[in-house]
Protein backbone atom coordinates (compact mmCIF):
# COMPACT_ATOMS: atom_id res chain seq x y z
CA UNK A 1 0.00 0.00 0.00
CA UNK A 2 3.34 2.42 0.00
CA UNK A 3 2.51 3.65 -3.38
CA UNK A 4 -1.23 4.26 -3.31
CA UNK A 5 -1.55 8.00 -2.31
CA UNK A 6 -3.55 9.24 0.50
CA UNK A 7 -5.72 11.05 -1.04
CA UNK A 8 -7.40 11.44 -4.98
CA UNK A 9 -9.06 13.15 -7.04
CA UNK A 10 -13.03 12.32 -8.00
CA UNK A 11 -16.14 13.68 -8.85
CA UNK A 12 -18.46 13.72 -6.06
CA UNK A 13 -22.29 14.44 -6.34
CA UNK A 14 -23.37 16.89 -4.13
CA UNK A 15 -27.34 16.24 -3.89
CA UNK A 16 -30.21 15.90 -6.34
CA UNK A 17 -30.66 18.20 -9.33
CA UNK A 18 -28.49 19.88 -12.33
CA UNK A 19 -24.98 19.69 -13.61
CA UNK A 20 -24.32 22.35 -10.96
CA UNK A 21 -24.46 19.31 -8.24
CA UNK A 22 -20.91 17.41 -9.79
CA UNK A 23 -17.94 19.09 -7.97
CA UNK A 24 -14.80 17.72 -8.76
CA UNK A 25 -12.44 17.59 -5.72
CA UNK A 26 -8.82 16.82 -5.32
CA UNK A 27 -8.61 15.86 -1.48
CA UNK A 28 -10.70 12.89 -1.41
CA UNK A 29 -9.54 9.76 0.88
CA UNK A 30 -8.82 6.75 -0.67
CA UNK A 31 -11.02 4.39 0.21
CA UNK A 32 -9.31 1.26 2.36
CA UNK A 33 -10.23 -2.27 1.03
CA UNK A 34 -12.01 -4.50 3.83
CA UNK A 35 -10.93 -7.81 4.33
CA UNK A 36 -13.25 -9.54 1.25
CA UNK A 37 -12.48 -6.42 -1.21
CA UNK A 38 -9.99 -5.20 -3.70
CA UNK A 39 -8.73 -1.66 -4.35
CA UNK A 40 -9.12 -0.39 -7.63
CA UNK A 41 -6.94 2.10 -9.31
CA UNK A 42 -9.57 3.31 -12.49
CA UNK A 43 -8.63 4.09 -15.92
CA UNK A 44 -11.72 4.42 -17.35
CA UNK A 45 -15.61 5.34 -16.69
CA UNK A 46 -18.26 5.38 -19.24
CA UNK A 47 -21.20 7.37 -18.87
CA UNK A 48 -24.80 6.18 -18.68
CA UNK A 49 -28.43 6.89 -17.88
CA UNK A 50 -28.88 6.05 -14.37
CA UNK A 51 -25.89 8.58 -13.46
CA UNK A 52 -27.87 11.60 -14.86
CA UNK A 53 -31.29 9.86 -13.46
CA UNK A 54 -30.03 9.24 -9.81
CA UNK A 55 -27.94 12.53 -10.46
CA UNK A 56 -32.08 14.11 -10.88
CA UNK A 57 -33.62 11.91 -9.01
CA UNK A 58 -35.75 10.16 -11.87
CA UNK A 59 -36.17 7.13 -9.68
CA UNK A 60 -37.95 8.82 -7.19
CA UNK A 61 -42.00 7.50 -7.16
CA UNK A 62 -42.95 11.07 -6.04
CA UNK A 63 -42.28 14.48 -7.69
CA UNK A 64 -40.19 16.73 -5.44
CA UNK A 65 -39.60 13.79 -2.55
CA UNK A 66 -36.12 12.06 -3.15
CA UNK A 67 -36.08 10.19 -0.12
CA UNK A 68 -36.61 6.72 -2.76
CA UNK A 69 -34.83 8.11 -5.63
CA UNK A 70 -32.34 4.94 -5.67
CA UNK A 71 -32.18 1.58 -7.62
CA UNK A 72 -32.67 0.09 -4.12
CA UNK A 73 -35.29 2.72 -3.29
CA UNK A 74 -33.99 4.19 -0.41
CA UNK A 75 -32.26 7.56 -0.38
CA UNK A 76 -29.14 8.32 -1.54
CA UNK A 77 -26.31 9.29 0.88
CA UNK A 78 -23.64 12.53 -0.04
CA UNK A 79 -21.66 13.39 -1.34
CA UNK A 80 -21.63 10.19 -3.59
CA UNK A 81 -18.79 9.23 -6.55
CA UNK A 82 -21.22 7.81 -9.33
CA UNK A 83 -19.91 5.75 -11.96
CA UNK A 84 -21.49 2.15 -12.54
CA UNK A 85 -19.05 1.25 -15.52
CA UNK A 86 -15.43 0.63 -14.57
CA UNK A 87 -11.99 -0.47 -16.03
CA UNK A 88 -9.18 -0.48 -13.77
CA UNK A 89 -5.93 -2.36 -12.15
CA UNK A 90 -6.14 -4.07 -8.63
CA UNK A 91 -3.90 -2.63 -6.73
CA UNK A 92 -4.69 -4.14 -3.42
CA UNK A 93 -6.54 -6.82 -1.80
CA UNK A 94 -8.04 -7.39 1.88
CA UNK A 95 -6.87 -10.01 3.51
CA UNK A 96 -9.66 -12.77 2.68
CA UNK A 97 -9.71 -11.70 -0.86
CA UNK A 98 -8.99 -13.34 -3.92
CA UNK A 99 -4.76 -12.48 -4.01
CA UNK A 100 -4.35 -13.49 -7.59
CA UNK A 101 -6.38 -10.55 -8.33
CA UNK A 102 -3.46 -8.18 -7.74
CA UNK A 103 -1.93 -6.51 -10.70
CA UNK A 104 -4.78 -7.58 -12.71
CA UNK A 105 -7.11 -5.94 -15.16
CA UNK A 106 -10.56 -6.07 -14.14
CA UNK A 107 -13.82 -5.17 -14.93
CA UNK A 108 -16.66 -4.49 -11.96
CA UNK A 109 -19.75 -6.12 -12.02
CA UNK A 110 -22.06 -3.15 -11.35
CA UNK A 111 -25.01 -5.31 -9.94
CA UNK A 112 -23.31 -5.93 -6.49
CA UNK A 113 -24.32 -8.88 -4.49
CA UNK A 114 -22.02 -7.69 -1.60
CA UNK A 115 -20.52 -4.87 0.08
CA UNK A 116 -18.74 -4.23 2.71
CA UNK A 117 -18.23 -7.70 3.41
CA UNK A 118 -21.64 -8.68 4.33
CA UNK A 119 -24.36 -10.13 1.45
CA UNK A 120 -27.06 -7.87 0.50
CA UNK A 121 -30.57 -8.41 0.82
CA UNK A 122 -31.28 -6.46 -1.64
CA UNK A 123 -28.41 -5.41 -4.23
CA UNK A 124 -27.06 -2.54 -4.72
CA UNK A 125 -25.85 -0.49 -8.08
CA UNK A 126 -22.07 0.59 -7.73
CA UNK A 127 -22.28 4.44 -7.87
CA UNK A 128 -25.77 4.55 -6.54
CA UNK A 129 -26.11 2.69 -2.82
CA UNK A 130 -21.84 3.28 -2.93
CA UNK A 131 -19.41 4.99 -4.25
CA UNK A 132 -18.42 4.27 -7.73
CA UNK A 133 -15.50 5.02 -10.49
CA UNK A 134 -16.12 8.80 -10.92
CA UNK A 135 -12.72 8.59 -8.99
CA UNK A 136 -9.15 7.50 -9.56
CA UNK A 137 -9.73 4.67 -6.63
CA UNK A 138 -12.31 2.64 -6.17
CA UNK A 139 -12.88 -0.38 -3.54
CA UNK A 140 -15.35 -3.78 -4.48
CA UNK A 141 -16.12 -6.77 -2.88
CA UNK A 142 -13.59 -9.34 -5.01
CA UNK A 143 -16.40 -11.30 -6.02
CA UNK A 144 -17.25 -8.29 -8.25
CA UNK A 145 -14.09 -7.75 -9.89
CA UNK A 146 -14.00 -10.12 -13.22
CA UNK A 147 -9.94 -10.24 -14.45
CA UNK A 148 -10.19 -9.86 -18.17
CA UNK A 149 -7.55 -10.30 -20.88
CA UNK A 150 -8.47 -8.63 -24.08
CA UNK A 151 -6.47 -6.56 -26.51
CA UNK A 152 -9.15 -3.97 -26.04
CA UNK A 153 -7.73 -0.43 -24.57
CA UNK A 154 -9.10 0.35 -20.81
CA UNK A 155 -11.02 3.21 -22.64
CA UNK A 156 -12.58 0.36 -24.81
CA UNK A 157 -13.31 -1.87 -21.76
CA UNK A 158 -14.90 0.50 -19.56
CA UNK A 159 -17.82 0.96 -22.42
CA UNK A 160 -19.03 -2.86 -21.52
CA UNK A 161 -19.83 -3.52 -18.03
CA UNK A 162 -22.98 -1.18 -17.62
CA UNK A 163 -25.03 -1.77 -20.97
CA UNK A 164 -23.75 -5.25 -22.22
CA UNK A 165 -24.68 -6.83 -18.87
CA UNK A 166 -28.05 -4.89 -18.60
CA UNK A 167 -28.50 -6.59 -22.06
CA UNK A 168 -26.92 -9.52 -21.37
CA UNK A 169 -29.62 -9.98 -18.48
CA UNK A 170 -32.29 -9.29 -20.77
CA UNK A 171 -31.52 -11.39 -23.18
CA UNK A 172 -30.98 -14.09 -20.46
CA UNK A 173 -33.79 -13.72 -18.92
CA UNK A 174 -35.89 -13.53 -22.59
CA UNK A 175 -33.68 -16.35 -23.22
CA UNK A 176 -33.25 -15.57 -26.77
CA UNK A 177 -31.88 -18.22 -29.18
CA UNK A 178 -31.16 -18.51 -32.54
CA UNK A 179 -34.48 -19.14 -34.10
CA UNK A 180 -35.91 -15.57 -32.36
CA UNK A 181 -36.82 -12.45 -34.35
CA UNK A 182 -36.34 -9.41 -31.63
CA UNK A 183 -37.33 -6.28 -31.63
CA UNK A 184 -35.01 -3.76 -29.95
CA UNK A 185 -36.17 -0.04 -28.75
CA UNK A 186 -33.70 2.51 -27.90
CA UNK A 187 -31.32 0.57 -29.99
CA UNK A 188 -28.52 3.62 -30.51
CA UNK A 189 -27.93 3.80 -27.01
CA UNK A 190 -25.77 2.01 -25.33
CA UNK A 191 -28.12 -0.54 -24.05
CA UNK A 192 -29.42 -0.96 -27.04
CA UNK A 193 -26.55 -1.19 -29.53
CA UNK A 194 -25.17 -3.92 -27.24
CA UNK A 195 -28.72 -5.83 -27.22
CA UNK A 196 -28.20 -5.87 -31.21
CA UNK A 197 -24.43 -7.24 -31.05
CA UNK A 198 -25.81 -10.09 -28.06
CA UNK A 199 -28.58 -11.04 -29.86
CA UNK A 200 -26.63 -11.69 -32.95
CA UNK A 201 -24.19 -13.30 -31.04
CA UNK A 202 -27.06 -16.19 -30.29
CA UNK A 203 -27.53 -16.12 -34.03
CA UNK A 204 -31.01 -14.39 -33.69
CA UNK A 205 -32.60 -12.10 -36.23
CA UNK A 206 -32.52 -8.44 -34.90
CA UNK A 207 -34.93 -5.61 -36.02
CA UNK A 208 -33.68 -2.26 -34.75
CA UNK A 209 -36.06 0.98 -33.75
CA UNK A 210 -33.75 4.22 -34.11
CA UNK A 211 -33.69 7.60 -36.26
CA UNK A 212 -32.90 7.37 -39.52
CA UNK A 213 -29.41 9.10 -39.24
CA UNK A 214 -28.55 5.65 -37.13
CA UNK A 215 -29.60 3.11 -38.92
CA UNK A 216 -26.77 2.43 -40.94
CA UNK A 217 -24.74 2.04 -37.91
CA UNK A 218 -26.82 -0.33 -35.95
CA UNK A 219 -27.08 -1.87 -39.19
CA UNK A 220 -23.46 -2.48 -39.16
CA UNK A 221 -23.22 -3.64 -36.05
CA UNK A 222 -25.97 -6.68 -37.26
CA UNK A 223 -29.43 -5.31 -37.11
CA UNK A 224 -31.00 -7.33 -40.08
CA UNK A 225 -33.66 -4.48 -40.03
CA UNK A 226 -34.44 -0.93 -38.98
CA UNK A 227 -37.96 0.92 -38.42
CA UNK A 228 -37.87 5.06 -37.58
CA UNK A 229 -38.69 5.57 -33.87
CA UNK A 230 -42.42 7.50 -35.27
CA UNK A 231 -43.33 4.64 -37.15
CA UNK A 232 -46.27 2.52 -36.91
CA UNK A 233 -44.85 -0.60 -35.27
CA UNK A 234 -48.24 -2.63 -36.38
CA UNK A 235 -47.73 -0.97 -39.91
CA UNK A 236 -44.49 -1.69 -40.42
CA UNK A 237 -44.32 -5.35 -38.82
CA UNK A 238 -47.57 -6.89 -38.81
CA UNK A 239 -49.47 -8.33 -35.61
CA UNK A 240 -47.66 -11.17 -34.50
CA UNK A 241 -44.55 -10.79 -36.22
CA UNK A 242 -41.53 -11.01 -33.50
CA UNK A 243 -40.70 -13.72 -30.62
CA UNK A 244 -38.90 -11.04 -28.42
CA UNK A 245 -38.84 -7.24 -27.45
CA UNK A 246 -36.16 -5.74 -25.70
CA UNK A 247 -37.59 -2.81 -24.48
CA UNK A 248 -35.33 0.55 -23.52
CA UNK A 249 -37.93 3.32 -24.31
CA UNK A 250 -41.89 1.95 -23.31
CA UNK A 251 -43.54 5.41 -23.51
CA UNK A 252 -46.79 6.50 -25.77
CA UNK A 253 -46.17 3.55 -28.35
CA UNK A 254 -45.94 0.46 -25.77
CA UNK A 255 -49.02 -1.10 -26.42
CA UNK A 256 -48.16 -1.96 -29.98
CA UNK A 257 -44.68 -3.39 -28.47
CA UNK A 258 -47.05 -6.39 -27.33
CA UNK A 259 -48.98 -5.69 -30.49
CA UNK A 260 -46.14 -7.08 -32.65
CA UNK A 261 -45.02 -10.18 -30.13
CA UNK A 262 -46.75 -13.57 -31.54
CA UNK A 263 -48.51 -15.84 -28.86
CA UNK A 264 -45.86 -16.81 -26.05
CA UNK A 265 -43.77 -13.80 -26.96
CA UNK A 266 -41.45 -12.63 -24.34
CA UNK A 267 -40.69 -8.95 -23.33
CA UNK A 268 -37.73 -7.75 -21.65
CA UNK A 269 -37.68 -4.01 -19.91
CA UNK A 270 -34.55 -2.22 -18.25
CA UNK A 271 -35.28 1.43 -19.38
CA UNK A 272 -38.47 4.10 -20.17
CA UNK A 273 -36.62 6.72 -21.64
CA UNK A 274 -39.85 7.98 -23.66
CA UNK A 275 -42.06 8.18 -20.27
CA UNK A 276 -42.10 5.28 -17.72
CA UNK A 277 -45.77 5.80 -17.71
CA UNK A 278 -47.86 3.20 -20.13
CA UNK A 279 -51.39 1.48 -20.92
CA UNK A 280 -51.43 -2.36 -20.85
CA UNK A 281 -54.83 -4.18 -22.12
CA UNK A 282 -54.45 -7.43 -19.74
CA UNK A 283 -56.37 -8.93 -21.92
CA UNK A 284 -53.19 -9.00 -24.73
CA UNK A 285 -51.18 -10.27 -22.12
CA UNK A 286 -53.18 -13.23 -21.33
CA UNK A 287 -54.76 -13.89 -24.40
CA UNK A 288 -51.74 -14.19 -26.19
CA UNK A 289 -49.64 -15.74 -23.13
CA UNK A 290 -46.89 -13.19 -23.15
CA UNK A 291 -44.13 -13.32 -20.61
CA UNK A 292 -43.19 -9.49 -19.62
CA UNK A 293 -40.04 -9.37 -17.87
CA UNK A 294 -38.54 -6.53 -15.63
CA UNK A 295 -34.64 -6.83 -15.69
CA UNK A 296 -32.49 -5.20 -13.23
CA UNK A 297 -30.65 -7.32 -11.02
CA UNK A 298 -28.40 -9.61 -12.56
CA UNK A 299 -28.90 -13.46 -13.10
CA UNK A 300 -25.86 -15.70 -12.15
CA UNK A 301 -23.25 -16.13 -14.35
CA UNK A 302 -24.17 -12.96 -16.70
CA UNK A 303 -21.40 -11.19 -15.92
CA UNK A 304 -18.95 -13.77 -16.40
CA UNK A 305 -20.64 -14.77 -19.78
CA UNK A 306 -20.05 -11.57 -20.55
CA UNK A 307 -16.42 -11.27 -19.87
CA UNK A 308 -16.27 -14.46 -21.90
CA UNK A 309 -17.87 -12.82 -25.10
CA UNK A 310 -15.38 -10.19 -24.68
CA UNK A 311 -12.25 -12.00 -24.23
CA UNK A 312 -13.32 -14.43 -27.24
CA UNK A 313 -13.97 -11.04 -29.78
CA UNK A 314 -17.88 -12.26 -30.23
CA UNK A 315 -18.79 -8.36 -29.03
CA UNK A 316 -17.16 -4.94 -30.22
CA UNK A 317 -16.98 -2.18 -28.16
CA UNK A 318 -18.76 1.03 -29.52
CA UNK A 319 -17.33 4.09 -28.26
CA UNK A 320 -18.44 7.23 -29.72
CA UNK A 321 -16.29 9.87 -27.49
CA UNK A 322 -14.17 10.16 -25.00
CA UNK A 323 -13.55 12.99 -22.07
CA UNK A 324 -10.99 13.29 -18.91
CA UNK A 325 -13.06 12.91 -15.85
CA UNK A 326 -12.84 16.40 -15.44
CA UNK A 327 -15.19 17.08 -18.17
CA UNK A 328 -17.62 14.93 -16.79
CA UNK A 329 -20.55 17.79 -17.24
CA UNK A 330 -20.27 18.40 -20.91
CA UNK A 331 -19.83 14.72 -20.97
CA UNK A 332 -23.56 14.31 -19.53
CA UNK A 333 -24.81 17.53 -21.66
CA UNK A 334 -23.48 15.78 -24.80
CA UNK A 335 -25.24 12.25 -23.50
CA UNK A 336 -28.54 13.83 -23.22
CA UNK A 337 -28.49 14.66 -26.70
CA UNK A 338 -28.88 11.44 -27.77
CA UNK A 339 -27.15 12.50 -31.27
CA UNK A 340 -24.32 9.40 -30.99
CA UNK A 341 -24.56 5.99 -31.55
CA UNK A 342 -22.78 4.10 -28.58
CA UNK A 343 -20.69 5.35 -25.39
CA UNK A 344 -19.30 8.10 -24.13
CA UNK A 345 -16.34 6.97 -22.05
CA UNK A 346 -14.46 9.02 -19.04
CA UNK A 347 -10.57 8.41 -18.95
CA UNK A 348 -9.86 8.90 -15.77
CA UNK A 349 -6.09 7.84 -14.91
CA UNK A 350 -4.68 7.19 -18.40
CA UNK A 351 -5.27 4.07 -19.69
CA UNK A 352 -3.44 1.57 -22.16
């Protein structure tokens, strides 16, 4: 521990509301490693949706009360380092850790099981119930920290870990094999673009719902098909016409999601990024024997197939722009945008 510093430098979240609320500081302690963790010196941070929505308190059930405005549902303690998607080197491990961890580059599972040395009854998002990779150090229960040995840059890396295993889970829990047609919304994000790689990956047919300046993108990445966001879902498919939706936007246009899904379809939800707020006619959903499926915490092994996909090349990483951590604000402004196709990555310490 001689070489690890004292003190860092991170960007700590201050309470609930704008851009205003991300102060970055140079005097924060570096966190100590308990005796089932590892420290983690990060390289790399990507950017995602729940950092600006616990960052506004989108999870909150109530308007102006953000005493719930967690993944967990409880509130949020500050200041907080967010950052759910990390690449980094283990630099030290507590004494009932995993020691052929040190020196090794990991990824973190964000979905954590454990902290603190104690199991969770209810788990936790790193960067929401704990502090996460907005920092040059960051501390995880071992179990969480997946070595990985890729080719891939740390910048590359840290693009994964948030969005592939949010679609990796969905696609898990759809389980989605090769004879499936799915149906991906939100499919330029990051969520989404990585639902499209996965689900080729299992050899099924992907249809992709973006704007038209994306399409050739997520075609490239192996969308057989693309429909424009506005369009008519029923139009343009046909009732009955998919096995699977993977679902990132639900909004004004859900019902024809289920629409589209033949008899014993299966529907997979992790984001509502056109309005969380929808109509469901329960008589689609048993008359046609749909399975809807809400996807947040992660099924065993999903991170580790994950890893697997990575190390063997089956995934690329997308990463549409990158920004030192101390540009973490224009970083979010750009995000909201929506205008790129992928990730928008944080370097934090330099990476290979």
């Amino acid at each position: 521990m001689k070489s690890i510093p004292t003190h860092m430098k991170g960007m700590q979240l201050t309470g609930h509301g704008g851009l205003d609320m991300l102060t970055l500081r140079h005097d924060i302690p570096v966190p100590m490693p308990g005796p089932r963790d590892v420290l983690i010196k990060v390289s790399a941070a990507g950017v995602n949706n729940t950092d600006i929505n616990t960052r506004i308190g989108w999870y909150a059930k109530s308007e102006g009360d953000n005493s719930d405005a967690t993944w967990s549902g409880k509130g949020l303690d500050f200041p907080r380092i967010q950052g759910a998607d990390v690449c980094g080197t283990v630099v030290a491990v507590g004494a009932q850790a995993d020691a052929s961890l040190l020196h090794k580059r990991v990824l973190i599972e964000p979905c954590l099981q454990e902290a603190g040395g104690q199991a969770l009854e209810q788990p936790w998002y790193f960067g929401s119930e704990c502090d996460g990779g907005f920092a040059q150090y960051t501390v995880v229960a071992a179990r969480h920290a997946h070595a990985i040995d890729s080719p891939l840059s740390d910048v590359e890396l840290a693009s994964f870990p948030c969005s592939y295993s949010t679609a990796e889970n969905m696609l898990t829990r759809a389980n989605v094999v090769a004879s499936d047609v799915v149906l991906v919304t939100g499919a330029s994000g990051g969520v989404g673009s990585a639902a499209i790689q996965l689900a080729k990956a299992r050899g099924a047919t992907v249809i992709a719902v973006t704007s038209p300046a994306k399409a050739g993108a997520l075609r490239a990445l192996g969308a057989s098909q693309t429909l424009d966001r506005n369009a008519d879902l029923v139009k343009a498919l046909g009732k009955n016409s998919v096995t699977v939706v993977i679902d990132l936007a639900a909004g004004p246009a859900w019902p024809s999601l289920l629409e589209v899904l033949k008899p014993f379809g299966r529907y997979a939800t992790a984001g509502a990024i056109a309005g969380p707020m929808v109509e469901l006619d329960v008589r689609t959903l048993y008359l046609k024997d749909l399975s809807l499926f809400g996807c947040t915490v992660l099924g065993d092994n999903v991170f580790a197939n994950l890893v697997r996909r990575i190390e063997a090349g089956d995934i690329q990483p997308l990463v549409s722009k990158v920004f030192p951590l101390d540009q973490i604000r224009e970083a979010q402004t750009q995000f909201e945008t929506k205008a790129h196709v992928g990730k928008l990555v944080l370097e934090v310490a330099g990476s290979r």
